[in-house]
N, C-alpha and C. Protein backbone atom coordinates (compact mmCIF):
# COMPACT_ATOMS: atom_id res chain seq x y z
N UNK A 1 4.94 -7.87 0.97
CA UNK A 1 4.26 -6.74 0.36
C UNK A 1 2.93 -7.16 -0.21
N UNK A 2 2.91 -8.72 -0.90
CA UNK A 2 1.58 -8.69 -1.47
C UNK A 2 0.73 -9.24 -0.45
N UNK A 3 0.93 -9.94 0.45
CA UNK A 3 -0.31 -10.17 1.58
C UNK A 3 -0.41 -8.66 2.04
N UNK A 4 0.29 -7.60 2.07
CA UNK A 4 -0.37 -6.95 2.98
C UNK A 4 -1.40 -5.72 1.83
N UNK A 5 -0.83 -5.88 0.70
CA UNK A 5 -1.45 -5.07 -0.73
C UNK A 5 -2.72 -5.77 -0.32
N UNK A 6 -2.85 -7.20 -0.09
CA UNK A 6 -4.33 -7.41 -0.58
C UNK A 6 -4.76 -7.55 0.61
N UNK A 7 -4.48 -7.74 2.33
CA UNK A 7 -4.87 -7.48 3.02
C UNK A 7 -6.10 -5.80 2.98
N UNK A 8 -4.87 -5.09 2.37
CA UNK A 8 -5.55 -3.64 2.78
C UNK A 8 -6.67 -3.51 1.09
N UNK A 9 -6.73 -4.11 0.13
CA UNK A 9 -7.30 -3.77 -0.39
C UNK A 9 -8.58 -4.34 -0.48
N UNK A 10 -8.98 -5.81 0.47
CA UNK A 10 -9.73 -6.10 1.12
C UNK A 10 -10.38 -5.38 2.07
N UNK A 11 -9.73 -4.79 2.99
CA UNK A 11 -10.35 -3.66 3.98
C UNK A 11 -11.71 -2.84 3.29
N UNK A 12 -11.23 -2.45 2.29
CA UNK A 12 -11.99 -1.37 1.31
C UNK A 12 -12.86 -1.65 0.43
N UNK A 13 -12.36 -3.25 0.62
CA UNK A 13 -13.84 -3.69 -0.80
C UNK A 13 -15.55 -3.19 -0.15
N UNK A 14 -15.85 -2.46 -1.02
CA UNK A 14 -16.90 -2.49 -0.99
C UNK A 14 -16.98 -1.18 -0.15
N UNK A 15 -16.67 -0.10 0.21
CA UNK A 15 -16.56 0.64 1.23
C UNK A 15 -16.59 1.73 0.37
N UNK A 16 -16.84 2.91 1.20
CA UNK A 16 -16.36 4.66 0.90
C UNK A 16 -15.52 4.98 1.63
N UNK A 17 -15.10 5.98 0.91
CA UNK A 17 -14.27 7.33 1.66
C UNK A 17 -15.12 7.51 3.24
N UNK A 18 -15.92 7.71 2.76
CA UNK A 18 -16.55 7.81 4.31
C UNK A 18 -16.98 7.48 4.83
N UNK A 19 -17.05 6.13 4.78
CA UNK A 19 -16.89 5.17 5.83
C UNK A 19 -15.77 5.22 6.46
N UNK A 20 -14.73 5.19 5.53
CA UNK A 20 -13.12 4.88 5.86
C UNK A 20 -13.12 6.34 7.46
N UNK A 21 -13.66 7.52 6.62
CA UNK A 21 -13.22 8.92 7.61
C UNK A 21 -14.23 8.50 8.94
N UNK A 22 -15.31 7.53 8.66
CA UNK A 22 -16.04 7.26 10.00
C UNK A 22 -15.96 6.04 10.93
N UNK A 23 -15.08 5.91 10.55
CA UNK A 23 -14.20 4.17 11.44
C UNK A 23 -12.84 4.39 11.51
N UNK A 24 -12.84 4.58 13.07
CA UNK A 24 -11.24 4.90 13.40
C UNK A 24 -10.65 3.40 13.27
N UNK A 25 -11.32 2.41 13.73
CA UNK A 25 -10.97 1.13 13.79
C UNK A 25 -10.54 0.69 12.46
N UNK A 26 -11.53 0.86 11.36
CA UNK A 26 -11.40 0.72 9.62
C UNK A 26 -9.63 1.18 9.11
N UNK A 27 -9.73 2.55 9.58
CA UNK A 27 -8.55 3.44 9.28
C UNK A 27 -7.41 2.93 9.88
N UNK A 28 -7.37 2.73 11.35
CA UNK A 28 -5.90 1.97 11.90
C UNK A 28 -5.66 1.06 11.08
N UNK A 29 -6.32 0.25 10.98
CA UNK A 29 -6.36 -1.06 10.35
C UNK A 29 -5.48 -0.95 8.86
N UNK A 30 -6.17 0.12 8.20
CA UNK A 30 -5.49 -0.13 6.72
C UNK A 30 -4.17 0.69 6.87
N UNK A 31 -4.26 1.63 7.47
CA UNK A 31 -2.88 2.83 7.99
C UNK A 31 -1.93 1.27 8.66
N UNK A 32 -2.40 0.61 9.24
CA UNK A 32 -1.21 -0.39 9.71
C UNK A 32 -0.61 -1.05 8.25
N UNK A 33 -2.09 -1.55 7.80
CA UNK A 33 -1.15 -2.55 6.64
C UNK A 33 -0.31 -1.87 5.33
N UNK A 34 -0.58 -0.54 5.25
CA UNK A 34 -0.52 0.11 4.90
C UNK A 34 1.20 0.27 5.11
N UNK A 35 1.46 0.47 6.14
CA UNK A 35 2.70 0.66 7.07
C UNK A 35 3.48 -0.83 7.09
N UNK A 36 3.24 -1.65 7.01
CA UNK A 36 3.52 -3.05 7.06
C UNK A 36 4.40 -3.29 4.97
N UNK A 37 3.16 -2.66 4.16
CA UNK A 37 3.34 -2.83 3.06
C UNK A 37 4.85 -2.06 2.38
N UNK A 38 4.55 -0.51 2.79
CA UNK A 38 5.82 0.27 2.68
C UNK A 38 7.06 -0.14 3.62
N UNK A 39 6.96 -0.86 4.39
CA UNK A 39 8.71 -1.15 5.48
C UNK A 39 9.10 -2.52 4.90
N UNK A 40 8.08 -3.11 4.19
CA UNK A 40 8.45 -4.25 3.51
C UNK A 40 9.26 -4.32 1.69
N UNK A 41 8.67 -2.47 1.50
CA UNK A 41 9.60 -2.32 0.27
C UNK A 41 11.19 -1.46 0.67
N UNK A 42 10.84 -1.16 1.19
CA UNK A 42 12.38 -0.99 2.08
C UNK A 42 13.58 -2.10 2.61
N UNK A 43 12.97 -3.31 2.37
CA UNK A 43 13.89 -4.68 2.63
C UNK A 43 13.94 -5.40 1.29
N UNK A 44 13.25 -5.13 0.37
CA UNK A 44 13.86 -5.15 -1.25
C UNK A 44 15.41 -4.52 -1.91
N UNK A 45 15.68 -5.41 -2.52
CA UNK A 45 17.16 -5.36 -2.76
C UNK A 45 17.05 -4.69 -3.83
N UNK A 46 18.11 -4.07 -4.68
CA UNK A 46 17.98 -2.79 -4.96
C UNK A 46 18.01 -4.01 -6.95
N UNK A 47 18.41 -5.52 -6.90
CA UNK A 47 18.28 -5.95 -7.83
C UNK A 47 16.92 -6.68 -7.97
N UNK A 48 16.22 -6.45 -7.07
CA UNK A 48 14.56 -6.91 -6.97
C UNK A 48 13.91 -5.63 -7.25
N UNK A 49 14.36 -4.36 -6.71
CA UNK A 49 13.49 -3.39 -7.57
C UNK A 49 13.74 -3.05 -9.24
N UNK A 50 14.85 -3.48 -9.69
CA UNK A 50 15.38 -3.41 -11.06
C UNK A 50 14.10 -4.24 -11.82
N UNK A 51 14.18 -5.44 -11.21
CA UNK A 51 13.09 -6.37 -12.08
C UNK A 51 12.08 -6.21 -12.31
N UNK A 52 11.40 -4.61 -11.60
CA UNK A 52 10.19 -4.49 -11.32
C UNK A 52 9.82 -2.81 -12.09
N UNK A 53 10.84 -2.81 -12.73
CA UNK A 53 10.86 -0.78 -13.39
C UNK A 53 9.54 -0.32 -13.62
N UNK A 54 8.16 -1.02 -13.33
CA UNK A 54 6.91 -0.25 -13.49
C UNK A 54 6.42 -0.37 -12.93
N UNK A 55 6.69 -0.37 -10.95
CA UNK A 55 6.61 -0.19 -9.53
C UNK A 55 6.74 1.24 -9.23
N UNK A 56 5.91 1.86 -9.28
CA UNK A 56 6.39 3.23 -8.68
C UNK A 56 7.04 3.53 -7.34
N UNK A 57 8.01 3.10 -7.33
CA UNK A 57 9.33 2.83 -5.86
C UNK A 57 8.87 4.16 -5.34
N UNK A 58 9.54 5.27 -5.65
CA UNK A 58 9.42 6.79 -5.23
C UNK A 58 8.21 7.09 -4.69
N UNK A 59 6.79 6.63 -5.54
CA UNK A 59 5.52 6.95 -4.78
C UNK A 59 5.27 6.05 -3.33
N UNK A 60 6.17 4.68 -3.35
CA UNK A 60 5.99 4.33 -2.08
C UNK A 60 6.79 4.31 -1.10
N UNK A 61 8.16 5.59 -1.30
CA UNK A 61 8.76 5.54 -0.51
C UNK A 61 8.21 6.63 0.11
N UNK A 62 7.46 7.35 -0.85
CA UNK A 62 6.85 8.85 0.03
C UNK A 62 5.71 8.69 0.91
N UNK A 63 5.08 7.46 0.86
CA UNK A 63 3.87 7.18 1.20
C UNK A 63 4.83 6.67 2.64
N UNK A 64 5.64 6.05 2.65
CA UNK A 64 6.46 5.31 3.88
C UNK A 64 6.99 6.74 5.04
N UNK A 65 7.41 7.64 4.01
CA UNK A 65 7.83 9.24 4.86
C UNK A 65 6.16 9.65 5.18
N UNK A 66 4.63 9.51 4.58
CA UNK A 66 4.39 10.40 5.08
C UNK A 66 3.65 9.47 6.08
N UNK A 67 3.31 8.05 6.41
CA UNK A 67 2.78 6.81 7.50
C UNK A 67 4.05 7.07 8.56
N UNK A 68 5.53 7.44 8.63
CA UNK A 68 6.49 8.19 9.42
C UNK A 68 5.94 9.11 10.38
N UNK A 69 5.17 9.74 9.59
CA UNK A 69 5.05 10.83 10.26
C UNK A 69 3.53 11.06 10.60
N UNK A 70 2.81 10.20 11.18
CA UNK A 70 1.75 10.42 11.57
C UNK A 70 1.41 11.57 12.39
N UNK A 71 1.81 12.10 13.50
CA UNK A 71 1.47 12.78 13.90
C UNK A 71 1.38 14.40 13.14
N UNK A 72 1.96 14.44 11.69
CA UNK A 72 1.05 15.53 11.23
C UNK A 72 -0.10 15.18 10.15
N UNK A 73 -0.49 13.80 10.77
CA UNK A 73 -2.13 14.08 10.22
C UNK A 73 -1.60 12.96 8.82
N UNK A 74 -2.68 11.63 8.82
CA UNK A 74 -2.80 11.07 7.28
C UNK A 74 -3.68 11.44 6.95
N UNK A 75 -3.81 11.97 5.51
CA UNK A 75 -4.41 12.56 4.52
C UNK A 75 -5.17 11.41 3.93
N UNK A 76 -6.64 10.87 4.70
CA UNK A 76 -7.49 9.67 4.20
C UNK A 76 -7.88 10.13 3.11
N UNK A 77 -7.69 10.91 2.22
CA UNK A 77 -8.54 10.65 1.01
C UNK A 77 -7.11 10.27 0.35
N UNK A 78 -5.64 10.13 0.13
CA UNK A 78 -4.92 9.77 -0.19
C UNK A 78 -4.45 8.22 0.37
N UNK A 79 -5.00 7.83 1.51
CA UNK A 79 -4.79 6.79 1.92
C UNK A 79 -5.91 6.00 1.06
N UNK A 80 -6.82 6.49 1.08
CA UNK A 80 -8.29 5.86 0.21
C UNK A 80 -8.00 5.54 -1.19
N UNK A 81 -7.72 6.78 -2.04
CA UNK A 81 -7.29 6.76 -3.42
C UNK A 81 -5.87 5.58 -3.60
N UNK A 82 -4.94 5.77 -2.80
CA UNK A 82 -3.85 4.58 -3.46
C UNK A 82 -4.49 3.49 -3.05
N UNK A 83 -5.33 3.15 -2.09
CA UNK A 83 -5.90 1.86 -1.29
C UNK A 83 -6.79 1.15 -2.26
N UNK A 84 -7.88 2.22 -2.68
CA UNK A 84 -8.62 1.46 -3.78
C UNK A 84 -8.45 1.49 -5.20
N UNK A 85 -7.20 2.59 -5.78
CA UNK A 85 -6.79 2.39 -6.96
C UNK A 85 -5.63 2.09 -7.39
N UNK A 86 -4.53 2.12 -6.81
CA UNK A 86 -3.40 1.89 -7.06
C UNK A 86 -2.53 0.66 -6.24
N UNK A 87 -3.38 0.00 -4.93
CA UNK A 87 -2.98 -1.10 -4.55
C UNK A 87 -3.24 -2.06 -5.67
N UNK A 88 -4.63 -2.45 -6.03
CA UNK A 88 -4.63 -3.37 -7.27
C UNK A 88 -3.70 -3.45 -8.24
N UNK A 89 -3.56 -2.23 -8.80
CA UNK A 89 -1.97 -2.52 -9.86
C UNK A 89 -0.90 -2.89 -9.56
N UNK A 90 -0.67 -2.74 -8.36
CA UNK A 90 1.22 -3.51 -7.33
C UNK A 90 0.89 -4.75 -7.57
N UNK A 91 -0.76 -5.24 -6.90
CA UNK A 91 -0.56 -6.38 -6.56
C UNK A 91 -0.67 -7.16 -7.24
N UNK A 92 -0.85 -6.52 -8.77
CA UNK A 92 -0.92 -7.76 -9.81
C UNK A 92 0.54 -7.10 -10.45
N UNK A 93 1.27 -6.45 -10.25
CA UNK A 93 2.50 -6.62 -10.51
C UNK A 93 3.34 -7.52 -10.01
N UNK A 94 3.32 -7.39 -8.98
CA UNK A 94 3.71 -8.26 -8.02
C UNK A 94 3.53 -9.94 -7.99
N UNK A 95 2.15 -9.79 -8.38
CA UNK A 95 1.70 -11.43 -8.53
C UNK A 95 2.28 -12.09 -9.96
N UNK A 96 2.09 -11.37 -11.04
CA UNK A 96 2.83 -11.82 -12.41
C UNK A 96 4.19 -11.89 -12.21
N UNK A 97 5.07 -10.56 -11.34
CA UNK A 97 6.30 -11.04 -11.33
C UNK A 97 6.84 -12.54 -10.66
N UNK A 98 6.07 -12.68 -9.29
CA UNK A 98 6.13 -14.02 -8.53
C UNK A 98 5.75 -15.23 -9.36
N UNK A 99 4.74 -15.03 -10.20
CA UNK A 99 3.76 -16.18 -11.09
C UNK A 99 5.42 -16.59 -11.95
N UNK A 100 6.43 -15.43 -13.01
CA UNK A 100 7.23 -15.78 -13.79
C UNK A 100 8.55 -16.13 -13.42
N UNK A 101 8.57 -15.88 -11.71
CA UNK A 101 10.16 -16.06 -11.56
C UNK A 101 9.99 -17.83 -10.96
N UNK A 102 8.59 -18.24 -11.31
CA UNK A 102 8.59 -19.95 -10.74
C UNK A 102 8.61 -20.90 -11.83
């Protein structure tokens, strides 16, 4: 989950929204890791999400139903907004939790 958090939040450094809506190539790209990131919280054990109670699980299981369902359309300004504001907070959740369980 966190290589692919900071994979995709790399994608975006430095970028717009519209750039993102004007690069199909840009967009696969983060829609993959994107997709990579959510099927990877789906193989978390249900006592690894306990450890983590200020993970918004639910917001990324919906994000996993709606990368499912591509063919009715990803909503890039929602792919944009969690990409450049809310990946950073996982991934330093994520990184402090990894940093304390060593």
């Amino acid at each position: 989950m966190l290589d692919a958090a900071n994979e995709a939040i790399a994608f975006v450094s430095g970028l717009s929204l519209l750039d993102l809506k004007q690069s199909q190539r840009l967009t696969d790209a983060l829609v993959k890791e994107l997709g990579i990131l959510v099927e990877a919280e789906g193989r978390i054990s249900e006592e690894g999400r306990k450890s983590l109670p200020q993970v918004p699980w639910a917001l990324i299981v919906e994000m996993r139903n709606r990368l499912a369902n591509v063919h009715s359309g990803v909503n890039l300004s929602v792919v944009w907004n969690t990409t450049r504001w809310k990946l950073p907070e996982l991934a330093l959740m994520i990184e402090d939790t990894l940093r304390e369980s060593q």
